[in-house]
PDB file of N, CA and C in Angstrom:
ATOM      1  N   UNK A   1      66.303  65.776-101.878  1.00  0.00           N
ATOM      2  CA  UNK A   1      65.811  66.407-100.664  1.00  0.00           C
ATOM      3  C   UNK A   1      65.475  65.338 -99.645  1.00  0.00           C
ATOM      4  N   UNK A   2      65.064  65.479 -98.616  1.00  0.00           N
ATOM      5  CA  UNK A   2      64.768  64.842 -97.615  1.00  0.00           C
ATOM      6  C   UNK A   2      65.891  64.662 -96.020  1.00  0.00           C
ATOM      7  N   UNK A   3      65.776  64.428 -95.340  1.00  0.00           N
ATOM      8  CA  UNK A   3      67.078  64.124 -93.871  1.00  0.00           C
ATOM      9  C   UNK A   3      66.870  65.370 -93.417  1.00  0.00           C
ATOM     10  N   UNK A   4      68.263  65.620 -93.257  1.00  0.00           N
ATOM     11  CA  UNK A   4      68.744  67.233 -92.570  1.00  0.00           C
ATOM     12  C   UNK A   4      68.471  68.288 -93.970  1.00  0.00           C
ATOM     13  N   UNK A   5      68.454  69.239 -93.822  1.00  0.00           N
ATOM     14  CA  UNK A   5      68.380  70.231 -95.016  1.00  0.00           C
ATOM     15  C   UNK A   5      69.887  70.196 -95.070  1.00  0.00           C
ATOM     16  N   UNK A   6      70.130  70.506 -96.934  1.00  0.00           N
ATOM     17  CA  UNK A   6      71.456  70.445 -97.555  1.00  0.00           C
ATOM     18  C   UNK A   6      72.426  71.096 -96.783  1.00  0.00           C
ATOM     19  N   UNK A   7      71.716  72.620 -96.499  1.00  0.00           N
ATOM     20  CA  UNK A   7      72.527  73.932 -96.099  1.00  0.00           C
ATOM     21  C   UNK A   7      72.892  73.810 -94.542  1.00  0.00           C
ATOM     22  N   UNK A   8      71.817  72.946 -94.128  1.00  0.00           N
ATOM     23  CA  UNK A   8      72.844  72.774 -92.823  1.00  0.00           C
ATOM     24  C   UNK A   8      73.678  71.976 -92.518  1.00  0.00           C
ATOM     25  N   UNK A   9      74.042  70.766 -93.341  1.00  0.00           N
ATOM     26  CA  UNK A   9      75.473  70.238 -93.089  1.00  0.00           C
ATOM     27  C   UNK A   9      76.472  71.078 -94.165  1.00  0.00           C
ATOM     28  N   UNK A  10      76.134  72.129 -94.405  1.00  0.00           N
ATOM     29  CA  UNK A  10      77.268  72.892 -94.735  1.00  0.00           C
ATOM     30  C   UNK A  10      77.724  74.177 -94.380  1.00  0.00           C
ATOM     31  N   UNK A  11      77.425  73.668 -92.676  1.00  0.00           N
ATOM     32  CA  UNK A  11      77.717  74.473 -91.274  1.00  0.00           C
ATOM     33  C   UNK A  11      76.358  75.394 -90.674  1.00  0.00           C
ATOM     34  N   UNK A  12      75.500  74.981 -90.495  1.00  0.00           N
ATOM     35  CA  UNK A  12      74.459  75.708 -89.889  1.00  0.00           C
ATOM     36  C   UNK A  12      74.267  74.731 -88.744  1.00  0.00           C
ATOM     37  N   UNK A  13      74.870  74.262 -88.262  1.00  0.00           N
ATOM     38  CA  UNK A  13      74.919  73.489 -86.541  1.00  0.00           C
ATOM     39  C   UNK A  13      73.575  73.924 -86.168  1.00  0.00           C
ATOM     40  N   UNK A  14      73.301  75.660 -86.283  1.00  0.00           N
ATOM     41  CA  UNK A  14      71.806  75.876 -85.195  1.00  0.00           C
ATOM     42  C   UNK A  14      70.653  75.630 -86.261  1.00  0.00           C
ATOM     43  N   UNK A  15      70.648  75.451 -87.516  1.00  0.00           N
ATOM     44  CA  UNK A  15      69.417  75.104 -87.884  1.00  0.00           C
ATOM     45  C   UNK A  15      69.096  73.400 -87.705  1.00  0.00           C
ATOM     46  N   UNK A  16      70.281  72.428 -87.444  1.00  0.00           N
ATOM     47  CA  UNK A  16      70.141  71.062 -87.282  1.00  0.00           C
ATOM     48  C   UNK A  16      69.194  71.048 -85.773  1.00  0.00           C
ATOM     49  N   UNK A  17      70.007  71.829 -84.845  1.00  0.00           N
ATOM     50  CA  UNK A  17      69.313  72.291 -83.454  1.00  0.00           C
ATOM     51  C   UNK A  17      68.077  72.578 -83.538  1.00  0.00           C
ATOM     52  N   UNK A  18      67.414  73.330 -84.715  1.00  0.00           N
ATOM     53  CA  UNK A  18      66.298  73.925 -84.768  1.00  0.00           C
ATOM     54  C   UNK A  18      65.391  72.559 -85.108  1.00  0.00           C
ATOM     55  N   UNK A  19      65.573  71.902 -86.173  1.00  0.00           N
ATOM     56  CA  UNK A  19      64.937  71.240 -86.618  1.00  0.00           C
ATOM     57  C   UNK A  19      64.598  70.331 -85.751  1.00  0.00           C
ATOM     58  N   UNK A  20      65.403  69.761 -85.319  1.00  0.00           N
ATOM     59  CA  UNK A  20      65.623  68.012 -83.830  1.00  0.00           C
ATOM     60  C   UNK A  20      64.913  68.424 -82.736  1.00  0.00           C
ATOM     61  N   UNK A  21      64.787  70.048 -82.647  1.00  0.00           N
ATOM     62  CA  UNK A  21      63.845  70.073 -81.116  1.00  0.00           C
ATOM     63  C   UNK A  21      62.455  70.578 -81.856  1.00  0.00           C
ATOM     64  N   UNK A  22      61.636  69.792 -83.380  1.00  0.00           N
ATOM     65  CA  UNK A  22      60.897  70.784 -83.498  1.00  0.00           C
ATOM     66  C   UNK A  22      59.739  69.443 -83.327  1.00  0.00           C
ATOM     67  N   UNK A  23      59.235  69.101 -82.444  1.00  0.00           N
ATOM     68  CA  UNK A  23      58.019  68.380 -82.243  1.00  0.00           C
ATOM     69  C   UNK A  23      56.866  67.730 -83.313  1.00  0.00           C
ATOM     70  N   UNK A  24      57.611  67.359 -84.612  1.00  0.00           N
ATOM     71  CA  UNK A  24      57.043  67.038 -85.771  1.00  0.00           C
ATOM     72  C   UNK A  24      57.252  65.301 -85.689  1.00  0.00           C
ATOM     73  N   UNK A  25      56.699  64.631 -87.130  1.00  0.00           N
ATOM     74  CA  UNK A  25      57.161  63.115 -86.982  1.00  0.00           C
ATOM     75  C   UNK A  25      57.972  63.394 -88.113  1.00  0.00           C
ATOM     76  N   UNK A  26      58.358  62.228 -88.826  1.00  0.00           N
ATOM     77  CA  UNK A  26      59.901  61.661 -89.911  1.00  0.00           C
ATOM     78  C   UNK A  26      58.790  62.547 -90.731  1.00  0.00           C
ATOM     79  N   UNK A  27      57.516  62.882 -91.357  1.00  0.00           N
ATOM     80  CA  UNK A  27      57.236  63.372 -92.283  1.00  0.00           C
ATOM     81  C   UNK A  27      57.410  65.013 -92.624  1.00  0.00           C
ATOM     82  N   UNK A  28      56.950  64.943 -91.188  1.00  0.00           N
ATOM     83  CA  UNK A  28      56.875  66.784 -91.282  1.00  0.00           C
ATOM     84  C   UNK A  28      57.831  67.072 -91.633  1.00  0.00           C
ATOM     85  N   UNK A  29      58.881  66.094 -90.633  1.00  0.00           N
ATOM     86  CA  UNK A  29      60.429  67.154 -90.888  1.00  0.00           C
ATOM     87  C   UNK A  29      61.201  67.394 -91.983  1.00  0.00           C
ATOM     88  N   UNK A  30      60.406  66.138 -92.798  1.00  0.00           N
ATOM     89  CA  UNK A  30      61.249  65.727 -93.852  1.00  0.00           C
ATOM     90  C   UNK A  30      60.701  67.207 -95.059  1.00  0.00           C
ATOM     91  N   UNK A  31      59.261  67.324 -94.403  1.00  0.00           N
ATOM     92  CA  UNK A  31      58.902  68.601 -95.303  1.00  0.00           C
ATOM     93  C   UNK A  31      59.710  69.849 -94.886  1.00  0.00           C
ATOM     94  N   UNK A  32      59.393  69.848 -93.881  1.00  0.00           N
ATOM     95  CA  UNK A  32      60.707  71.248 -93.212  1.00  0.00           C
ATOM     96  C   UNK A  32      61.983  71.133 -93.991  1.00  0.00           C
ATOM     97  N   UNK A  33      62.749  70.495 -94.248  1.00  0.00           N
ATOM     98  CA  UNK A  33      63.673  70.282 -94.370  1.00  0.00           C
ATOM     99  C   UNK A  33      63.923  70.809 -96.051  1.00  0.00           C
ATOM    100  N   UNK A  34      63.199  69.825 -96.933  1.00  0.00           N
ATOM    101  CA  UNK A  34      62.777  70.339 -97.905  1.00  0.00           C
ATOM    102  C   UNK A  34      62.332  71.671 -98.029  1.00  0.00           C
ATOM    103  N   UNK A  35      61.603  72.189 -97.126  1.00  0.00           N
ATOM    104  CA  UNK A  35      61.076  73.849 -97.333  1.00  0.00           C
ATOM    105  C   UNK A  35      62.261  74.611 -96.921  1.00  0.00           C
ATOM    106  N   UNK A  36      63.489  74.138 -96.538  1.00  0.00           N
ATOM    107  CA  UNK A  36      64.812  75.022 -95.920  1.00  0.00           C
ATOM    108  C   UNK A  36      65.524  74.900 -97.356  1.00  0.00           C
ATOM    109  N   UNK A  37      65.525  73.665 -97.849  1.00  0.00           N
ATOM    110  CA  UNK A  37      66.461  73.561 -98.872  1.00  0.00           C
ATOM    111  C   UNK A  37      66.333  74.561 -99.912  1.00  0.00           C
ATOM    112  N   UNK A  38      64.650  74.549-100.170  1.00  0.00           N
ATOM    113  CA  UNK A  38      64.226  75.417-101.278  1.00  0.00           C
ATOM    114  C   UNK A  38      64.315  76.921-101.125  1.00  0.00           C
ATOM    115  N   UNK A  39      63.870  77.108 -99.677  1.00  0.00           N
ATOM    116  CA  UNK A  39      64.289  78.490 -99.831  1.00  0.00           C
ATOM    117  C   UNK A  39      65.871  79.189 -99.745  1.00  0.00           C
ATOM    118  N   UNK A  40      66.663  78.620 -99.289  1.00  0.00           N
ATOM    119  CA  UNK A  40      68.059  78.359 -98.870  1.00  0.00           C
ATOM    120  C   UNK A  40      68.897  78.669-100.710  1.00  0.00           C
ATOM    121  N   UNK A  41      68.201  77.468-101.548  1.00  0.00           N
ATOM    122  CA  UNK A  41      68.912  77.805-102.752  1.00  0.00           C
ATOM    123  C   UNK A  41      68.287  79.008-103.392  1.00  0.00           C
ATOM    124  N   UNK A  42      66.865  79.392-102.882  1.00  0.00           N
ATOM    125  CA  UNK A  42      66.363  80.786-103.999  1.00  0.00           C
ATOM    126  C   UNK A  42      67.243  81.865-103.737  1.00  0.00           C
ATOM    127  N   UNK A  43      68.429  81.711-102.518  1.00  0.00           N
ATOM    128  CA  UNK A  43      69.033  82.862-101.661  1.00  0.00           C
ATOM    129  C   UNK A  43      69.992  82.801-102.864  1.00  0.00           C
ATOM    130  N   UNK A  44      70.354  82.166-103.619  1.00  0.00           N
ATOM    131  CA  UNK A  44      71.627  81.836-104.114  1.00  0.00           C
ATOM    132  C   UNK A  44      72.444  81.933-103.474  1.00  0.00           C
ATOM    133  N   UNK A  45      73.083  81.463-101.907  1.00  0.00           N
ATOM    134  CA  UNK A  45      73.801  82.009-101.223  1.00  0.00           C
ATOM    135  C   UNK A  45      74.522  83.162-101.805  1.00  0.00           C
ATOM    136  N   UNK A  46      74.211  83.686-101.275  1.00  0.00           N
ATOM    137  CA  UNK A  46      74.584  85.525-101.396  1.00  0.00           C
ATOM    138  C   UNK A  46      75.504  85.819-100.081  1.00  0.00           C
ATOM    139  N   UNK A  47      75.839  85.043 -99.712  1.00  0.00           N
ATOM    140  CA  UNK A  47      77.136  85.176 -98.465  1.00  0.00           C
ATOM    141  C   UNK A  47      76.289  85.564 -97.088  1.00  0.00           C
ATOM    142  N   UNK A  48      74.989  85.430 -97.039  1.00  0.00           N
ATOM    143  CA  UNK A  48      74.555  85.362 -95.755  1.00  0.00           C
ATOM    144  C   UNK A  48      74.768  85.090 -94.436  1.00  0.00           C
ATOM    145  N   UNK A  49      74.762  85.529 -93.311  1.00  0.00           N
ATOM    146  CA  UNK A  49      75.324  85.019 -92.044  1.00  0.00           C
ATOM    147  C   UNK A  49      74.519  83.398 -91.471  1.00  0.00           C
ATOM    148  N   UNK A  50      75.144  83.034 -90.953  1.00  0.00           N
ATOM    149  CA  UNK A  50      74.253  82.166 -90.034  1.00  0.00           C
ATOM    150  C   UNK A  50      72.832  82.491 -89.604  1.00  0.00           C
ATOM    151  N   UNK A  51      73.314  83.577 -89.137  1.00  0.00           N
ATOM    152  CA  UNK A  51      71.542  83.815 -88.291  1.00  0.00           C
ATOM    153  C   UNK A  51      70.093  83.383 -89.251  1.00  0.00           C
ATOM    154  N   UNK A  52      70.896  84.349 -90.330  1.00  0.00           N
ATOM    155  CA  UNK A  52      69.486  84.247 -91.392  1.00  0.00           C
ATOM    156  C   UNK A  52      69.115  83.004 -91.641  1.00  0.00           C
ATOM    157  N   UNK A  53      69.830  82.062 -91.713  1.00  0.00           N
ATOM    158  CA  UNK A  53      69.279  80.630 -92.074  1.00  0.00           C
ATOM    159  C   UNK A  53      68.890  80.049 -90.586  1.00  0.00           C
ATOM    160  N   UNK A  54      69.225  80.079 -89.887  1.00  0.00           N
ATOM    161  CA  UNK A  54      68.325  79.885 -88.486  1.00  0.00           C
ATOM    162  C   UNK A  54      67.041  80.896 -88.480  1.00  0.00           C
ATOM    163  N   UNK A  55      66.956  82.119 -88.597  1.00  0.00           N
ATOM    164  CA  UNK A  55      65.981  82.623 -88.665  1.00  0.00           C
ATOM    165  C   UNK A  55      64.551  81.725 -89.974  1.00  0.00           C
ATOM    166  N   UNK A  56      65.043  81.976 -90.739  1.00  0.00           N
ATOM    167  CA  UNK A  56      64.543  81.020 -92.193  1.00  0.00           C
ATOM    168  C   UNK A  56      64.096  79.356 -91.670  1.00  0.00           C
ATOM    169  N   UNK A  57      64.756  79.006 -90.938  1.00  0.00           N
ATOM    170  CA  UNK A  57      64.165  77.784 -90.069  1.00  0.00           C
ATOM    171  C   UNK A  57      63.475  77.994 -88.890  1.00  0.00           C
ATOM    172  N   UNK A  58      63.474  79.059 -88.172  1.00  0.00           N
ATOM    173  CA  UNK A  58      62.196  78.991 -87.107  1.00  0.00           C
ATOM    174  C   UNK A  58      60.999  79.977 -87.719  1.00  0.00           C
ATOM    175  N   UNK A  59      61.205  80.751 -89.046  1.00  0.00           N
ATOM    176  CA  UNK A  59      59.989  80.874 -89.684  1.00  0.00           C
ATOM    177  C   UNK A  59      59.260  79.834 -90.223  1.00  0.00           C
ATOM    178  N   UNK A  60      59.630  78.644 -90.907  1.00  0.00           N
ATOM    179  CA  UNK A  60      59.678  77.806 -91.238  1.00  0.00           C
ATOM    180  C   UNK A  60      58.382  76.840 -90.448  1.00  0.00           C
ATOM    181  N   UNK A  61      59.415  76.347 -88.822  1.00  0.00           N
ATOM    182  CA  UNK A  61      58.875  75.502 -87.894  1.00  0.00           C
ATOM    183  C   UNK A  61      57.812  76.440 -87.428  1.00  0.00           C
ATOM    184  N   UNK A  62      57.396  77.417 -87.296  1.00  0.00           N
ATOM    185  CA  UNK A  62      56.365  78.202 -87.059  1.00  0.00           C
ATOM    186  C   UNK A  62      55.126  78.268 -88.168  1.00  0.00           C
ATOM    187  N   UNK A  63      55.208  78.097 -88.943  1.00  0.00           N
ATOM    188  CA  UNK A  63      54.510  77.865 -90.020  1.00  0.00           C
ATOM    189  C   UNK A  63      54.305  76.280 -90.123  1.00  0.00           C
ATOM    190  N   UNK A  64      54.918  75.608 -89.481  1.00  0.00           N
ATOM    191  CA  UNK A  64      54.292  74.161 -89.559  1.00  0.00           C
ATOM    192  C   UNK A  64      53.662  73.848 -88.390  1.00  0.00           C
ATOM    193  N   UNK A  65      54.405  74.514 -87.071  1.00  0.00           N
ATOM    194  CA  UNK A  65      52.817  74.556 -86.057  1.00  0.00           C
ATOM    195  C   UNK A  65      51.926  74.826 -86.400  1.00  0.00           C
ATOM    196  N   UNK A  66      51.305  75.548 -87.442  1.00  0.00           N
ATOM    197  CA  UNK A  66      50.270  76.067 -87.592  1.00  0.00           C
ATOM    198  C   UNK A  66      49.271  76.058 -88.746  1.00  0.00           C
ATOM    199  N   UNK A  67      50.289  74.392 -88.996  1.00  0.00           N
ATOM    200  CA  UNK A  67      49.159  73.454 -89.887  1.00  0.00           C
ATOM    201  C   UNK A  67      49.591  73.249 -91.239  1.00  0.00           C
ATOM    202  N   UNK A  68      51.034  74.563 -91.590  1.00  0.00           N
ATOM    203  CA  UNK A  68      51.271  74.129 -92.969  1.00  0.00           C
ATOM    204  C   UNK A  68      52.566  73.118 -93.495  1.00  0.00           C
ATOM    205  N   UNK A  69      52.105  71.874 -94.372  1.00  0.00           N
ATOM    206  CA  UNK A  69      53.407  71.304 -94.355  1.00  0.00           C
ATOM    207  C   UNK A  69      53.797  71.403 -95.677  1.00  0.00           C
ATOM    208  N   UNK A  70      53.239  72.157 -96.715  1.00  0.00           N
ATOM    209  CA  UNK A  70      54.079  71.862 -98.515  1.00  0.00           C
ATOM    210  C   UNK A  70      55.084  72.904 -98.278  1.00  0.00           C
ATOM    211  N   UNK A  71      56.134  71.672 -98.686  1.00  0.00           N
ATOM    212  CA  UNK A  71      57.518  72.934 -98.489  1.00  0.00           C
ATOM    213  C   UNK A  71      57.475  73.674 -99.450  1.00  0.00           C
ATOM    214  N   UNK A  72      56.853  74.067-100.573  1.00  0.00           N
ATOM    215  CA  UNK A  72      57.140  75.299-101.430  1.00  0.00           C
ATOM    216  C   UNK A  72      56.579  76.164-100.563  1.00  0.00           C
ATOM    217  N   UNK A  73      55.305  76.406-100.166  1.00  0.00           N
ATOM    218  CA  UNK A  73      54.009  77.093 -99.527  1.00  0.00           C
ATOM    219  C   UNK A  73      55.159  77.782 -97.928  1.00  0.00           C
ATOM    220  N   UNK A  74      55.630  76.674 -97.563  1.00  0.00           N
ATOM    221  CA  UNK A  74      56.599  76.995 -96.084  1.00  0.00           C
ATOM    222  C   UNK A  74      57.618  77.829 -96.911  1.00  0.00           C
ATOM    223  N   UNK A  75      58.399  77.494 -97.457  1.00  0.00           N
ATOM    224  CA  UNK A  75      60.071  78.122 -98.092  1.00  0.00           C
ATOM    225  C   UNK A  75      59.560  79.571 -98.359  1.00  0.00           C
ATOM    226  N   UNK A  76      58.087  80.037 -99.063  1.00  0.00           N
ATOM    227  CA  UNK A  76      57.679  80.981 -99.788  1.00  0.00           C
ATOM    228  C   UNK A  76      57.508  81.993 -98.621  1.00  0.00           C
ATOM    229  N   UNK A  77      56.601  81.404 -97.538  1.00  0.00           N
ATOM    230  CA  UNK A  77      56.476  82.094 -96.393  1.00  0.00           C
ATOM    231  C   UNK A  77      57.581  82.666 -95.186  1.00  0.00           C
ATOM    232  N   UNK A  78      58.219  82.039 -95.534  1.00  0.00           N
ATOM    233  CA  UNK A  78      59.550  81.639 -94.602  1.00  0.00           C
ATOM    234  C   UNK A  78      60.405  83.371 -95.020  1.00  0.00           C
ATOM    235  N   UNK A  79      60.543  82.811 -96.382  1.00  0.00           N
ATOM    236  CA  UNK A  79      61.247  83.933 -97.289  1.00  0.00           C
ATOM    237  C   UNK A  79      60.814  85.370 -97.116  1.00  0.00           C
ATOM    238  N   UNK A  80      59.028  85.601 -97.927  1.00  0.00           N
ATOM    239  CA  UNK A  80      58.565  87.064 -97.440  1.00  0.00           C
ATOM    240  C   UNK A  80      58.121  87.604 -95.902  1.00  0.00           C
ATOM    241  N   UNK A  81      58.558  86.700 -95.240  1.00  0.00           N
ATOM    242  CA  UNK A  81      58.307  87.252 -93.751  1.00  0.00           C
ATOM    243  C   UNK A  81      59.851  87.819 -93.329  1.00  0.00           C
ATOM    244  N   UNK A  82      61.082  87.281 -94.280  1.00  0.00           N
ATOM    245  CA  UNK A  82      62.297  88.312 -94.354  1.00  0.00           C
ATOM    246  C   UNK A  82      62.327  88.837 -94.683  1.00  0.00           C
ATOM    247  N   UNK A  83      61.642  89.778 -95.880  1.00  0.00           N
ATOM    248  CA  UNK A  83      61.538  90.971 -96.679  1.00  0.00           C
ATOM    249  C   UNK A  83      62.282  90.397 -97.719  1.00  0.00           C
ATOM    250  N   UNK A  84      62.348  88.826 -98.134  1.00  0.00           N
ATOM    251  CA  UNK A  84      62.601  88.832 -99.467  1.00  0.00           C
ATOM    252  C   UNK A  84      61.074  88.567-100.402  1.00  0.00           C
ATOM    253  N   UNK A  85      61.541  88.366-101.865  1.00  0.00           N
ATOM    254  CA  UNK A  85      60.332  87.817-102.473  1.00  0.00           C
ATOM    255  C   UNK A  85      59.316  86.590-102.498  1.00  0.00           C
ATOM    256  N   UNK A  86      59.979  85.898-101.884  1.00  0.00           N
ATOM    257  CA  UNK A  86      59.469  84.790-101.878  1.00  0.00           C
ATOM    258  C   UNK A  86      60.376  83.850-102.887  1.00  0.00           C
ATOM    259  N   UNK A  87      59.785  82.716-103.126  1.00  0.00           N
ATOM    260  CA  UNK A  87      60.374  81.757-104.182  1.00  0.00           C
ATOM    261  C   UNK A  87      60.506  82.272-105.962  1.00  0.00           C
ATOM    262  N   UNK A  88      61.530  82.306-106.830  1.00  0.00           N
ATOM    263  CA  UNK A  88      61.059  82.642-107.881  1.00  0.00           C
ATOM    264  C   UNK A  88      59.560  81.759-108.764  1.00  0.00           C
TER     265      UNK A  88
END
């Protein structure tokens, strides 16, 4: 883990966008990033569109404005604010 999240160099162009304009330092992001990865694989990609993983990243960066940076705690939140379960 750590850099860009996995799932977006494997074509999510707008979550790289999301992340680079998100006003954090090398740490935060590196937690963001990590909190995309994790929730990203609980999806098992299930053939999801784009959006959802951009969506899943500005739940994400919204949840780290607002003070939280453990990417399990972010990925978990990220997740049931889509109407999934959260992390297994």
């Amino acid at each position: 883990m750590g850099g860009l999240p996995k799932a977006a160099s494997d074509g999510g162009a707008g979550v790289i966008q999301i992340f680079r304009a998100a006003a954090f330092g090398p740490e935060q992001v590196r937690a963001l990033c990590d909190a995309y990865d994790l929730a990203t694989k609980s999806l098992h990609d299930r053939g999801r569109p784009t959006i959802v993983n951009e969506v899943i990243a500005k739940k994400i960066v919204r949840a780290a404005e607002a003070g939280e940076y453990n990417p399990r705690e972010l990925a978990d939140r990220a997740l049931k604010e889509i109407g999934f379960s959260g992390l297994d």
